[in-house]
N, C-alpha and C. Protein backbone atom coordinates (compact mmCIF):
# COMPACT_ATOMS: atom_id res chain seq x y z
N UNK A 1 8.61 -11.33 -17.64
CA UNK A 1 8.36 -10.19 -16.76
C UNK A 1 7.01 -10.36 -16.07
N UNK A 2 7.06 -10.45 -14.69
CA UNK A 2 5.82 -10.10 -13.99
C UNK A 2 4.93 -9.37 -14.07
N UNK A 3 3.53 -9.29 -13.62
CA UNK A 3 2.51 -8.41 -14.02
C UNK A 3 2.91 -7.02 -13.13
N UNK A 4 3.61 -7.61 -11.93
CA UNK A 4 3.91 -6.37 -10.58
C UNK A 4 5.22 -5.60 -11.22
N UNK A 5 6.05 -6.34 -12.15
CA UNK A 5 7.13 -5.59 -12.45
C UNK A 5 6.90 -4.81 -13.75
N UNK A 6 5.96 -5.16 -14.38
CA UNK A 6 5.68 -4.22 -15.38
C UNK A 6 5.22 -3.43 -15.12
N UNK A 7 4.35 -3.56 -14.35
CA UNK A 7 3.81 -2.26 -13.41
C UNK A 7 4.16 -0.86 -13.25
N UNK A 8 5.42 -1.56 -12.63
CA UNK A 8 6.31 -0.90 -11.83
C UNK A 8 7.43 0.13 -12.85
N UNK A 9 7.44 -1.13 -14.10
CA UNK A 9 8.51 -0.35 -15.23
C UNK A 9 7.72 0.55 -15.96
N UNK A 10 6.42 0.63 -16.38
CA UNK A 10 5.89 1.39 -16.91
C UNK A 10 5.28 2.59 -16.06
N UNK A 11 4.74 2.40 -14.57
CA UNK A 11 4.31 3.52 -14.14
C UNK A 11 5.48 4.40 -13.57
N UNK A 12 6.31 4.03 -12.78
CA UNK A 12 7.73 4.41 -12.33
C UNK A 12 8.74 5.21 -13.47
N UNK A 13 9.81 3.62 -13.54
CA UNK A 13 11.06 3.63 -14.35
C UNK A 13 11.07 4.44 -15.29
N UNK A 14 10.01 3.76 -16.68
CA UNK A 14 10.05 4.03 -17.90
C UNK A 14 8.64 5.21 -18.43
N UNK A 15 8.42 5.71 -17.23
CA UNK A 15 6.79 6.84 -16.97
C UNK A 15 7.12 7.66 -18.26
N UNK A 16 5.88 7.51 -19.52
CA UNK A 16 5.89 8.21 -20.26
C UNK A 16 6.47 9.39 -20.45
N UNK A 17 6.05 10.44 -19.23
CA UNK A 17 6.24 11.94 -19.16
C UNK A 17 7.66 12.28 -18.82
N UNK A 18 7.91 11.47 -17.50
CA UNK A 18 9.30 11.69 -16.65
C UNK A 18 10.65 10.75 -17.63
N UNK A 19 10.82 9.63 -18.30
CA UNK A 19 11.46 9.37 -18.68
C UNK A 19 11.52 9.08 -20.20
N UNK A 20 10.66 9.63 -21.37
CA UNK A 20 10.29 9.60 -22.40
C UNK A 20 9.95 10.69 -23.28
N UNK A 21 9.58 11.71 -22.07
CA UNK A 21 9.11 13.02 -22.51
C UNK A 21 7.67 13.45 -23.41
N UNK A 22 7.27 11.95 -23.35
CA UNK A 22 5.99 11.83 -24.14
C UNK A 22 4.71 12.67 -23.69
N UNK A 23 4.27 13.96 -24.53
CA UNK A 23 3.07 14.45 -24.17
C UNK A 23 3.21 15.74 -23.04
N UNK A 24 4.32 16.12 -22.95
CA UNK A 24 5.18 17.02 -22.48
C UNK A 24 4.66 18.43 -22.54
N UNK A 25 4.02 18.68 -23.91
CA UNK A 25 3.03 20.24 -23.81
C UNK A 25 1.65 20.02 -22.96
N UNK A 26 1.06 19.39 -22.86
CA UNK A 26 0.09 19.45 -22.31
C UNK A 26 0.37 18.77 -21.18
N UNK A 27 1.18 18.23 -20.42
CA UNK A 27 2.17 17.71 -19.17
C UNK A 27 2.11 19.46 -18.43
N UNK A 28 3.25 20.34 -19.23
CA UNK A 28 3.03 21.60 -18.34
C UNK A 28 1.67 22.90 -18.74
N UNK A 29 1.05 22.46 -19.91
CA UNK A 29 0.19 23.25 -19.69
C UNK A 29 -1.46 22.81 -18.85
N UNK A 30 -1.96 21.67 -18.91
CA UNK A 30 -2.87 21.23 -17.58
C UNK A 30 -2.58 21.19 -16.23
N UNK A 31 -0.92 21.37 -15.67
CA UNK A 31 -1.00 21.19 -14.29
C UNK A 31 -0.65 22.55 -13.43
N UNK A 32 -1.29 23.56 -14.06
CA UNK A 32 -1.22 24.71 -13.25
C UNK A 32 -2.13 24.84 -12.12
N UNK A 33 -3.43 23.95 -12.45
CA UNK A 33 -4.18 23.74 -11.25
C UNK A 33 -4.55 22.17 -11.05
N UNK A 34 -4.45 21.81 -10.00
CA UNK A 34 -4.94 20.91 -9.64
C UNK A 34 -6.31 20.19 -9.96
N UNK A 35 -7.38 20.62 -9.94
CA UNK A 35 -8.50 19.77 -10.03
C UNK A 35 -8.63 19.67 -11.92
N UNK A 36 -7.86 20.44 -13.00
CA UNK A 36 -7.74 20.33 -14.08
C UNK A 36 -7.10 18.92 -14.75
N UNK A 37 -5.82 18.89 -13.35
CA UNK A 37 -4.72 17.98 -13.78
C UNK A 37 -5.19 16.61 -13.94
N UNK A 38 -6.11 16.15 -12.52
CA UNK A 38 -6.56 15.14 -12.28
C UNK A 38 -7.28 14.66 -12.86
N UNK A 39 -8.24 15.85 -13.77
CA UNK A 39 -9.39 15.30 -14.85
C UNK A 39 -8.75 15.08 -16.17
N UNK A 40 -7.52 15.75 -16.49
CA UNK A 40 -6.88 15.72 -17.88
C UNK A 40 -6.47 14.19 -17.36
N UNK A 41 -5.66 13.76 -16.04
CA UNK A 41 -4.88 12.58 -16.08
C UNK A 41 -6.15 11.65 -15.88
N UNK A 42 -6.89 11.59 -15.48
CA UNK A 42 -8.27 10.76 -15.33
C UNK A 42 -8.57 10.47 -17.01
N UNK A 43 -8.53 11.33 -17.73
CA UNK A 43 -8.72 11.17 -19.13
C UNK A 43 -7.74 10.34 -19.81
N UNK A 44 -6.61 10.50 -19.50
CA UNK A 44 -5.31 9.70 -20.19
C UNK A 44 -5.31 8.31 -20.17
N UNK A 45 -5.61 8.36 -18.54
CA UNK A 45 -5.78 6.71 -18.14
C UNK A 45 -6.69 6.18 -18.83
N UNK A 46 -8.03 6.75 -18.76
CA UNK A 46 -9.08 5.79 -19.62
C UNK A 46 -8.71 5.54 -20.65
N UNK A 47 -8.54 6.44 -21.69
CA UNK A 47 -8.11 6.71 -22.93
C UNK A 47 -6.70 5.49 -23.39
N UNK A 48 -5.81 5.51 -22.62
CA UNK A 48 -4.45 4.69 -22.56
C UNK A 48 -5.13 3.36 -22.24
N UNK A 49 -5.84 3.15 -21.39
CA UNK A 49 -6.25 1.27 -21.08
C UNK A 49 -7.07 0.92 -21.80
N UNK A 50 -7.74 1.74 -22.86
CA UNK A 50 -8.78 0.74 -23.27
C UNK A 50 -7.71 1.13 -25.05
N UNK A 51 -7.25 2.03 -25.45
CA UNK A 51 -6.52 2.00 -26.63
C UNK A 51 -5.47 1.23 -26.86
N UNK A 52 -4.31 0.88 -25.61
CA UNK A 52 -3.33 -0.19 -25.65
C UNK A 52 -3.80 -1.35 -26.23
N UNK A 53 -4.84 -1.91 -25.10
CA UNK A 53 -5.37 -3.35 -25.86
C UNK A 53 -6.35 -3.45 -27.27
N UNK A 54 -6.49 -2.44 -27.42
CA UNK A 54 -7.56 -2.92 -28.32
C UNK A 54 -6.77 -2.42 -30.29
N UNK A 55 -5.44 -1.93 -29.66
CA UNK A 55 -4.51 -1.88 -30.99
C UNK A 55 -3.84 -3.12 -30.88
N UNK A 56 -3.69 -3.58 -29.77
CA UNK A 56 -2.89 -4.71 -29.79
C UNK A 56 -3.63 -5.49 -30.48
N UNK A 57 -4.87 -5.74 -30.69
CA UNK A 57 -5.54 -6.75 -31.01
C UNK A 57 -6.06 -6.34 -32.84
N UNK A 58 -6.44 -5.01 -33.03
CA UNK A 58 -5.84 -4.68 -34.36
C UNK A 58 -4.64 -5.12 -35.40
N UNK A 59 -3.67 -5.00 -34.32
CA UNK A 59 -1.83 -5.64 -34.56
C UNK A 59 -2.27 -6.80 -35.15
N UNK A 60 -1.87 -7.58 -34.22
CA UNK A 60 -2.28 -9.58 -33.76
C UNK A 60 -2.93 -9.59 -35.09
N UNK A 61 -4.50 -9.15 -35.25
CA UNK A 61 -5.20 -9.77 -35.92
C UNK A 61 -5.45 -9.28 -37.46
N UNK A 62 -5.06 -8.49 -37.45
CA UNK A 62 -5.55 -7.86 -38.99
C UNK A 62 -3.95 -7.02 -39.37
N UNK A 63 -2.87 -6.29 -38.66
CA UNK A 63 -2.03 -5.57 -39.37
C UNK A 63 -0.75 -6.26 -39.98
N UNK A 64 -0.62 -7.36 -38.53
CA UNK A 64 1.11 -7.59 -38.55
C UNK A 64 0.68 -8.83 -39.83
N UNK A 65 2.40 -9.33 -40.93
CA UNK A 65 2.48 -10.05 -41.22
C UNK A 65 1.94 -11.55 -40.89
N UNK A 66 1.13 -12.09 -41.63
CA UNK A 66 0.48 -13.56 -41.35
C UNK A 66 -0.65 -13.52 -40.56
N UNK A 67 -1.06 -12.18 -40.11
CA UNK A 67 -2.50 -11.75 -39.33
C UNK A 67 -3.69 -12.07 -40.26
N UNK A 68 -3.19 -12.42 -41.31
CA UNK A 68 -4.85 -12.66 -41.90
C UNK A 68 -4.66 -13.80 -42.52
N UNK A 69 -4.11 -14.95 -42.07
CA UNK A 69 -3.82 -16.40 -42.38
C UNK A 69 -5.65 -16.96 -42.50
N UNK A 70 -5.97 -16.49 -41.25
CA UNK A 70 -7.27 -17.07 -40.82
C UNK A 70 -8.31 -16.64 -42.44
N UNK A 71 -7.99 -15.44 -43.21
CA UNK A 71 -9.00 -14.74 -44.06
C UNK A 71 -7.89 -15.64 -45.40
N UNK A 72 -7.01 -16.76 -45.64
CA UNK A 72 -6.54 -17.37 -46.40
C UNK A 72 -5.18 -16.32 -47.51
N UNK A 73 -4.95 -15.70 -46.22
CA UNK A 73 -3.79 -14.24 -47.01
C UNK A 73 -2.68 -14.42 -46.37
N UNK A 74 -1.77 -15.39 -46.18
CA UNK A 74 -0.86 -15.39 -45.64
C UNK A 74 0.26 -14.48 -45.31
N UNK A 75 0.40 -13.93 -46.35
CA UNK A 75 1.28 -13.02 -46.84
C UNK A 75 1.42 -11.60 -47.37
N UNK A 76 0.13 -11.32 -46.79
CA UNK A 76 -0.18 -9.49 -46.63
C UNK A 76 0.52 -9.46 -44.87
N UNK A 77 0.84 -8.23 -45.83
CA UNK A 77 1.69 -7.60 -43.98
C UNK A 77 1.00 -5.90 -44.09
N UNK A 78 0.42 -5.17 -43.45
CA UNK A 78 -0.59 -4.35 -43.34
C UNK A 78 0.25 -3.71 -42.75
N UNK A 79 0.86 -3.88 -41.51
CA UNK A 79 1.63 -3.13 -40.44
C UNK A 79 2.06 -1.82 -40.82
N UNK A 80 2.03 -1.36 -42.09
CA UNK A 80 2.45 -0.06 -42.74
C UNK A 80 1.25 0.57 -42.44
N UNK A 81 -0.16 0.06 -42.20
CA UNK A 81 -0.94 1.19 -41.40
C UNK A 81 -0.76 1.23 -39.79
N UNK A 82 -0.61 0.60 -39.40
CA UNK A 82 -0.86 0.71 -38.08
C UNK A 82 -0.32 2.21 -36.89
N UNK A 83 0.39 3.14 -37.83
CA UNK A 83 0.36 4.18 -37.35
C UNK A 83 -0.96 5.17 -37.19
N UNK A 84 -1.83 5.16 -38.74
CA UNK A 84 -2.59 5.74 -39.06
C UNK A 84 -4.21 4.64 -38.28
N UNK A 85 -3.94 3.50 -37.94
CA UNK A 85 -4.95 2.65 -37.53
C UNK A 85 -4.88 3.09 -36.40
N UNK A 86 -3.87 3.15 -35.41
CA UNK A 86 -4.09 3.10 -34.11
C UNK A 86 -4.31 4.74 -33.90
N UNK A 87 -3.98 6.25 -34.38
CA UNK A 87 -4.67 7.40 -34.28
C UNK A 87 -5.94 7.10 -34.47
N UNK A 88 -6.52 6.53 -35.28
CA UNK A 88 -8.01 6.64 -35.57
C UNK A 88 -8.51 5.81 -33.99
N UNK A 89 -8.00 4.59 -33.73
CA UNK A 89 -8.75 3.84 -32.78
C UNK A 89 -8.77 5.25 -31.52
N UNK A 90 -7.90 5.79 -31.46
CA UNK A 90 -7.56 6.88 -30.08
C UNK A 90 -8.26 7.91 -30.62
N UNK A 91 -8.76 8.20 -31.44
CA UNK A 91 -9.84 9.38 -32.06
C UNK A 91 -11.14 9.28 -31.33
N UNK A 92 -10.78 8.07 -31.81
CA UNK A 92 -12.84 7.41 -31.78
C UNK A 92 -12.67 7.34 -30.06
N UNK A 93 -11.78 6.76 -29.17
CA UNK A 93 -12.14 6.55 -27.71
C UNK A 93 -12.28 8.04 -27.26
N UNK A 94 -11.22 9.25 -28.04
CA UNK A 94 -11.73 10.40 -27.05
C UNK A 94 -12.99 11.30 -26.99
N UNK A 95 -13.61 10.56 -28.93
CA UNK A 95 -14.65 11.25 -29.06
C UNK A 95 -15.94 10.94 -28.24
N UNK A 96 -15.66 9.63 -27.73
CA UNK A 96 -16.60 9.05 -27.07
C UNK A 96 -16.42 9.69 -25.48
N UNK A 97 -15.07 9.82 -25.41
CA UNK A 97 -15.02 10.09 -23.82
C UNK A 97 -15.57 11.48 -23.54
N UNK A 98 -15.68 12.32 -24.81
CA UNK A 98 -15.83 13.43 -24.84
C UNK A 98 -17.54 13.53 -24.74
N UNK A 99 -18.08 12.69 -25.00
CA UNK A 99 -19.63 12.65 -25.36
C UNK A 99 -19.78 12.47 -23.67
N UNK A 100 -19.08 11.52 -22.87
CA UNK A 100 -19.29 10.76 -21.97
C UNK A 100 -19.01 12.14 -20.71
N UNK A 101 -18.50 12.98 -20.70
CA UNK A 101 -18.27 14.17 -20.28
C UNK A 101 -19.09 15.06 -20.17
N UNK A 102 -19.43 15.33 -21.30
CA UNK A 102 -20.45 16.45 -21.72
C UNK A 102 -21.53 16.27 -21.07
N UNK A 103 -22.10 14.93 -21.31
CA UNK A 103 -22.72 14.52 -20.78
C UNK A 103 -23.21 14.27 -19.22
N UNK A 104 -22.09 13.74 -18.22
CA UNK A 104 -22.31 12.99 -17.23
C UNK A 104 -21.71 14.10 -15.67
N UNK A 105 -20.26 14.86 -16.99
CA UNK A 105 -19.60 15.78 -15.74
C UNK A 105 -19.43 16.54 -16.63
N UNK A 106 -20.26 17.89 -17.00
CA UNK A 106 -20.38 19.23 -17.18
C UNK A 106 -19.14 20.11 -17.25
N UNK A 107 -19.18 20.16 -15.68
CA UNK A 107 -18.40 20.84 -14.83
C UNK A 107 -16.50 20.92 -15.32
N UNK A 108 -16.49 19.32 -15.43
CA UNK A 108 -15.24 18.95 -15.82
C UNK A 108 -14.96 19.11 -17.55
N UNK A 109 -15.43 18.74 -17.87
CA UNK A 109 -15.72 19.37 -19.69
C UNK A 109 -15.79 20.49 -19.91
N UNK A 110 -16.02 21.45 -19.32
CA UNK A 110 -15.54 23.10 -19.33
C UNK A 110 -14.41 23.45 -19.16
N UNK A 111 -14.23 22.32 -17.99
CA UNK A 111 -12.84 22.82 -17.48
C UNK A 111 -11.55 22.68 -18.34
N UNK A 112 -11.44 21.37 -19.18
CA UNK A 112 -10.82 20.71 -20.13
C UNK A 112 -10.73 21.46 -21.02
N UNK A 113 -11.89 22.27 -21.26
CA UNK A 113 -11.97 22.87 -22.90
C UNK A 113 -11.19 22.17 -24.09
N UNK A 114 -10.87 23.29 -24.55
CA UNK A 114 -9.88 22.70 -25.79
C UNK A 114 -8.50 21.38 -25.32
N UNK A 115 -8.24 21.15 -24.25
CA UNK A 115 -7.09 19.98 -23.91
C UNK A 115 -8.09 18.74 -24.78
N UNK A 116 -9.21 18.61 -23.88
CA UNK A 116 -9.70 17.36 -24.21
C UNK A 116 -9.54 16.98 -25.55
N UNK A 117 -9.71 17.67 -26.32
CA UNK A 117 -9.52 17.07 -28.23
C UNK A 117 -8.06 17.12 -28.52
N UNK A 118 -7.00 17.83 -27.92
CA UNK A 118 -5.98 17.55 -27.90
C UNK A 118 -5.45 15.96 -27.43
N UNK A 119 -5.98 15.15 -26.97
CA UNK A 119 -5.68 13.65 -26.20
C UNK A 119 -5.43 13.12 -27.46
N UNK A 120 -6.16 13.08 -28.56
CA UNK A 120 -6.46 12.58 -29.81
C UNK A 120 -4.87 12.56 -30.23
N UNK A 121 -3.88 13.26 -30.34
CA UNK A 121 -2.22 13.73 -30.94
C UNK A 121 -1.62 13.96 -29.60
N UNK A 122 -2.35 13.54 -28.46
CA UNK A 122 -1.32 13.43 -27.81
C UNK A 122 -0.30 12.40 -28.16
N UNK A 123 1.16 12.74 -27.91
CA UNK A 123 2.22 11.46 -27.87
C UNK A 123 2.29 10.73 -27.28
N UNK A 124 1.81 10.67 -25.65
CA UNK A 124 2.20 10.07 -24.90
C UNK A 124 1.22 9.01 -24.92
N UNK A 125 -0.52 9.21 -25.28
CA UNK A 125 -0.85 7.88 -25.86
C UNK A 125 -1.06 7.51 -26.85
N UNK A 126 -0.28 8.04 -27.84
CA UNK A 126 0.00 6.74 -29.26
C UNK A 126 0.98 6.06 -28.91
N UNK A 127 2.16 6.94 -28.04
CA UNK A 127 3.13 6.41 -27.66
C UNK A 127 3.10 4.65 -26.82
N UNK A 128 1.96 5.16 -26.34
CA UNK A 128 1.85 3.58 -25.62
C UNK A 128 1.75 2.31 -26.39
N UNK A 129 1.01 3.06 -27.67
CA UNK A 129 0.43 1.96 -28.50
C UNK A 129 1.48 1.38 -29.07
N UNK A 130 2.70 2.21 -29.37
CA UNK A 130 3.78 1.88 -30.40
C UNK A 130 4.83 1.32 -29.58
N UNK A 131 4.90 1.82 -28.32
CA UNK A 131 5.82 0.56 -27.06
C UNK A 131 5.16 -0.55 -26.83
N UNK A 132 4.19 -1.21 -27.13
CA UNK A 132 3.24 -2.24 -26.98
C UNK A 132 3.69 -3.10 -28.65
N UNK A 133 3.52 -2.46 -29.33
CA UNK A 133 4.00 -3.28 -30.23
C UNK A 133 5.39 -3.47 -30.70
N UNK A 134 6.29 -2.21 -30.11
CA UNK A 134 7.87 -3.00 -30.27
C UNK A 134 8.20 -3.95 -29.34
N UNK A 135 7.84 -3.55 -28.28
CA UNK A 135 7.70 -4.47 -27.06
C UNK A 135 7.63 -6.22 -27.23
N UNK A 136 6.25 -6.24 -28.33
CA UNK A 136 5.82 -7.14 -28.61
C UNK A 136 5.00 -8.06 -27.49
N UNK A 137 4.61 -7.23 -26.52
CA UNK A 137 3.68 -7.76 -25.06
C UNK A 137 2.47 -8.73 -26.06
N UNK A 138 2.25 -9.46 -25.06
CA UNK A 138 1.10 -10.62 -25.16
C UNK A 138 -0.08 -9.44 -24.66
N UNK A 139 -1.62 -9.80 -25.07
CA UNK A 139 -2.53 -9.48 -24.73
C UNK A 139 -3.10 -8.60 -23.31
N UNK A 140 -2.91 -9.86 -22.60
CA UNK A 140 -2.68 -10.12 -20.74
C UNK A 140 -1.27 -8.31 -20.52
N UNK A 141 -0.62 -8.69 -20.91
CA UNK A 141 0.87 -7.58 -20.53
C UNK A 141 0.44 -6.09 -21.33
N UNK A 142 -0.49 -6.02 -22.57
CA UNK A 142 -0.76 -4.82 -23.08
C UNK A 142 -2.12 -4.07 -22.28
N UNK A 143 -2.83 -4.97 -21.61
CA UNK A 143 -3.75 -4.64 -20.73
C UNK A 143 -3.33 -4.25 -19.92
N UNK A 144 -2.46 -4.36 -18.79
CA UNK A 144 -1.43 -4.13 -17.87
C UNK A 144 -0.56 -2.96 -18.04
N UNK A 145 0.34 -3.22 -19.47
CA UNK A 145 0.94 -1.37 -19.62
C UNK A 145 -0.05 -0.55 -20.02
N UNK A 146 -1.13 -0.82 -20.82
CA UNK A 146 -1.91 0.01 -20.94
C UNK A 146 -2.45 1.17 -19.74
N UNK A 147 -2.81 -0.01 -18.87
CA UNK A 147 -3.13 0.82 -17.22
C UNK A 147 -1.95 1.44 -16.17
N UNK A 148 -1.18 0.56 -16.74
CA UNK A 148 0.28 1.02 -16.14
C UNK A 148 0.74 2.38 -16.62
N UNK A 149 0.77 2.51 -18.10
CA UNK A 149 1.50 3.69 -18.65
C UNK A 149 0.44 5.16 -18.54
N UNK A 150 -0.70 4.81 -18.09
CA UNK A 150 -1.42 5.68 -17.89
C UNK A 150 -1.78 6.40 -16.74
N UNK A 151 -1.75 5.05 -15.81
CA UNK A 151 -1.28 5.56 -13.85
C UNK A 151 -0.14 6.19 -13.92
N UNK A 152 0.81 6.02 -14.33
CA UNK A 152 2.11 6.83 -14.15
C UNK A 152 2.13 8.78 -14.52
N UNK A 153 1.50 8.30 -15.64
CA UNK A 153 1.68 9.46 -16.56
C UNK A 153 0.21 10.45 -15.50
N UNK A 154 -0.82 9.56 -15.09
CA UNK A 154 -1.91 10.65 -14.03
C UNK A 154 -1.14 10.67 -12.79
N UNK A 155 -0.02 9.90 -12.22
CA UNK A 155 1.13 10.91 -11.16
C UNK A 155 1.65 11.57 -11.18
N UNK A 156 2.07 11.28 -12.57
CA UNK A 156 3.22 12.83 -12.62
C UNK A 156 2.75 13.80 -12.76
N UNK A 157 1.54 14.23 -13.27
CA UNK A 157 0.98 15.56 -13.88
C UNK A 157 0.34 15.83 -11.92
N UNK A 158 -0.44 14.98 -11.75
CA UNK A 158 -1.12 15.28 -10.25
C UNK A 158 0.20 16.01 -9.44
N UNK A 159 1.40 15.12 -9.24
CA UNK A 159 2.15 15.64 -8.20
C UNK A 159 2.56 16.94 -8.73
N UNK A 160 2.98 17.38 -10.08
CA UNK A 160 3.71 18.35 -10.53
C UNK A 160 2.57 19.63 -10.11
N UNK A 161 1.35 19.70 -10.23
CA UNK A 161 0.09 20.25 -10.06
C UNK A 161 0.30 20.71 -9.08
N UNK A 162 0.39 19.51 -7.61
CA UNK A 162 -0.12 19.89 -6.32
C UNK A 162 1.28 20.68 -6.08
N UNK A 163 2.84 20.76 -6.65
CA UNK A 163 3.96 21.10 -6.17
C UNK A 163 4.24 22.70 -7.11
N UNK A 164 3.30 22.71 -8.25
CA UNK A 164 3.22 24.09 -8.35
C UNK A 164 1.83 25.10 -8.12
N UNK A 165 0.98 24.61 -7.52
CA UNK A 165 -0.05 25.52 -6.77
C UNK A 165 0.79 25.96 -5.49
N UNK A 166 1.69 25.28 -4.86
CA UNK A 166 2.40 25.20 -3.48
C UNK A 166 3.56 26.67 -4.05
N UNK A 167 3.96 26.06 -5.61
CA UNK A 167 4.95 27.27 -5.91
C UNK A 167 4.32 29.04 -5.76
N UNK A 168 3.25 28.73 -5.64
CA UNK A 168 2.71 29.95 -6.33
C UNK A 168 2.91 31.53 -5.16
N UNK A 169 3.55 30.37 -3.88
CA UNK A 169 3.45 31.82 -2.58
C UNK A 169 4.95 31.41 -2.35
N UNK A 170 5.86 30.99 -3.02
CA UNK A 170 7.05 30.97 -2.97
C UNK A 170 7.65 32.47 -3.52
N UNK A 171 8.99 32.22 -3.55
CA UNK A 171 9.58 33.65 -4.19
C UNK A 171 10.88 33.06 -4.69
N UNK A 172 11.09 32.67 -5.92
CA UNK A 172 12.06 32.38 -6.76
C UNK A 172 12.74 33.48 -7.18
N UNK A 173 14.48 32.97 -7.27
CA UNK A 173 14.96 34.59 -8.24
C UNK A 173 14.25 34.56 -9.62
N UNK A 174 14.43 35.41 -10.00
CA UNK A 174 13.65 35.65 -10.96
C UNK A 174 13.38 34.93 -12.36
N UNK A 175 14.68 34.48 -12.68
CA UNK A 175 15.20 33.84 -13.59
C UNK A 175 14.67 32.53 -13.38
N UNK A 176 14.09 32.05 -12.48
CA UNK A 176 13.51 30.60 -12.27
C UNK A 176 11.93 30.82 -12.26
N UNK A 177 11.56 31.90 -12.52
CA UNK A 177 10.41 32.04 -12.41
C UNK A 177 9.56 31.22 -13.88
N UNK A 178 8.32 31.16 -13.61
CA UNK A 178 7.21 30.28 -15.16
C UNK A 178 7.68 29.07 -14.77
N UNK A 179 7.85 28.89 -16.10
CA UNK A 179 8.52 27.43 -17.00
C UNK A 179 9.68 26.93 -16.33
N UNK A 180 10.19 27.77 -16.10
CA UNK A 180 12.06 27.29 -15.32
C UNK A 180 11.80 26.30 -14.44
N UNK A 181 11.42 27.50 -13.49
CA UNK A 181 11.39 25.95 -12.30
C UNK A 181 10.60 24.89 -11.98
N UNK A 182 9.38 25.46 -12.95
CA UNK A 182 8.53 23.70 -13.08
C UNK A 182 9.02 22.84 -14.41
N UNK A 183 10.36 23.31 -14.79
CA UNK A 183 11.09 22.04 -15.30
C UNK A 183 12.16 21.28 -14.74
N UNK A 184 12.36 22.57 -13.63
CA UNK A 184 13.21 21.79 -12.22
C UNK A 184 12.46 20.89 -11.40
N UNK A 185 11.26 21.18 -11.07
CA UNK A 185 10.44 20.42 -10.45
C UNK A 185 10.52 18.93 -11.06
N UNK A 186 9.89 18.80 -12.78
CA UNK A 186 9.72 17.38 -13.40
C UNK A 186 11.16 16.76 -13.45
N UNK A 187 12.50 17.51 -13.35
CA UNK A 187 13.56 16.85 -13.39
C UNK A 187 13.64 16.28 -12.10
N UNK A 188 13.22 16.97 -10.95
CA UNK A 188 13.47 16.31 -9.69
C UNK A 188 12.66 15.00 -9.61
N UNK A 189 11.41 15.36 -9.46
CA UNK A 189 10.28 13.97 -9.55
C UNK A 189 10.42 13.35 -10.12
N UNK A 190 11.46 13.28 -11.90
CA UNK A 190 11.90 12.47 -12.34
C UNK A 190 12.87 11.62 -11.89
N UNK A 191 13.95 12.17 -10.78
CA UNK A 191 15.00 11.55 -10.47
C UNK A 191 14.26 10.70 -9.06
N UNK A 192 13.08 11.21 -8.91
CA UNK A 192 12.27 9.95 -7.48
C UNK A 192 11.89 9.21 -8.16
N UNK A 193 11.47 9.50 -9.34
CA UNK A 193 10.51 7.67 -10.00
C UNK A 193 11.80 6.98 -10.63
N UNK A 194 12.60 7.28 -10.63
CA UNK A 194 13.97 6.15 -11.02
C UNK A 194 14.33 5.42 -9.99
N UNK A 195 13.77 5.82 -8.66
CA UNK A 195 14.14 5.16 -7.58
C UNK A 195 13.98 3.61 -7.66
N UNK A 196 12.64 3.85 -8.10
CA UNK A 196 12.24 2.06 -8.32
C UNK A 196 12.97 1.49 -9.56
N UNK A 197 13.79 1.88 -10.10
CA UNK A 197 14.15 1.07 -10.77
C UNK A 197 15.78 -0.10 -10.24
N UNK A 198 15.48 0.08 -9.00
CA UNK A 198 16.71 -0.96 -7.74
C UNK A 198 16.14 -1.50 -6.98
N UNK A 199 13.94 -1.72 -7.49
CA UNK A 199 13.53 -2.85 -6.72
C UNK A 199 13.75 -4.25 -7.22
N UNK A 200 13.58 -5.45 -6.89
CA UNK A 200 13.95 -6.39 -7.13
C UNK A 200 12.75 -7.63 -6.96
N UNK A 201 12.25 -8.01 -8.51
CA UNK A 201 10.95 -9.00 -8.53
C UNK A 201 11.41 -10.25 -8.04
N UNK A 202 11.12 -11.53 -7.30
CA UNK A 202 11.87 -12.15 -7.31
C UNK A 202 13.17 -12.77 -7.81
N UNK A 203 14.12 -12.07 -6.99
CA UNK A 203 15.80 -12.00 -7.19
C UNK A 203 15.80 -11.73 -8.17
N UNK A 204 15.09 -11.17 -9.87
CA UNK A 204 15.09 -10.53 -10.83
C UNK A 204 15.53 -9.13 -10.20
N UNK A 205 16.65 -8.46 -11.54
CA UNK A 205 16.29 -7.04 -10.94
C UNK A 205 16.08 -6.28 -12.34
């Protein structure tokens, strides 16, 4: 698989939110406004590209079976933590991102409030971590979905954002009103990011 088609399968096709459902409470509760959405999805991404690779390399080197050949242990297989390894690695990046906030953008760290420590259990990025290792991606390709699964997942929340601030001077029957129809909304935007899945990498499809 290409670097452009993974891309494409992880931010598109296989988009955490739209076709996985991953991270789904805080999907509709940050995108009621816009400049919230963009900083929650600004957060995901960081959070998702630098945690993909750096569990992968946890995996590889210290969890999976024969990972500690090099330390003369052939035959410890660890991988029974790597649920509880890779929450902690995504702990520690949001606590930092959270310092890095507080710090640098105020403004936006208020705004976040309580979401931001929520990133920590979000699903949608452990989720990455744990499609990275069934996957079984090389290094190079977990760097790539990493940024991939995280661009996707800061579109969908952005567009759903900018398409329900737009809802807000509409007039729905009633019964579609809240929650309803901004789950009509993610079903629709869901059925546009499937679009790409009938592009074609060289004559691959």
């Amino acid at each position: 698989m290409s670097t452009l088609e993974l891309f494409v399968q992880a931010a598109f096709v296989q988009n955490l939110a739209l076709a996985f459902f991953l991270g789904m409470c805080m999907f509709l509760a940050v995108s009621r406004r816009m400049g919230t959405a963009v900083g929650f999805g600004l957060a995901v991404l960081v959070v998702q590209t630098i945690t993909v690779p750096v569990n992968h390399l946890i995996h590889e080197h210290l969890l999976r079976q024969g990972a500690l050949a090099w330390a003369g242990l052939p035959d410890v297989d660890l991988s029974f933590l790597g649920l509880i390894t890779y929450i902690g690695v995504i702990a520690a990046m949001v606590q930092l991102l959270e310092m890095v906030l507080e710090r640098f953008f105020p403004a936006l760290f208020t705004a976040l409030g309580i979401y931001l420590p929520l990133l920590t259990v979000n699903c949608a990025v452990l989720g990455g971590s744990l499609f990275m290792v069934q996957r079984e991606y090389d290094f190079t390709q977990s760097v790539v979905f990493g940024f991939s699964s995280g661009f996707g997942w800061l579109l969908a929340i952005v567009l759903l954002a900018g398409i329900r601030e737009r809802l807000r001077f509409a007039d729905p029957p009633a019964g579609l009103r809240g929650l309803g129809l901004s789950f009509l909304v993610v079903g629709l935007i869901s059925m546009g990011f499937m679009a790409f899945a009938g592009l074609e990498f060289g004559g691959a499809r």
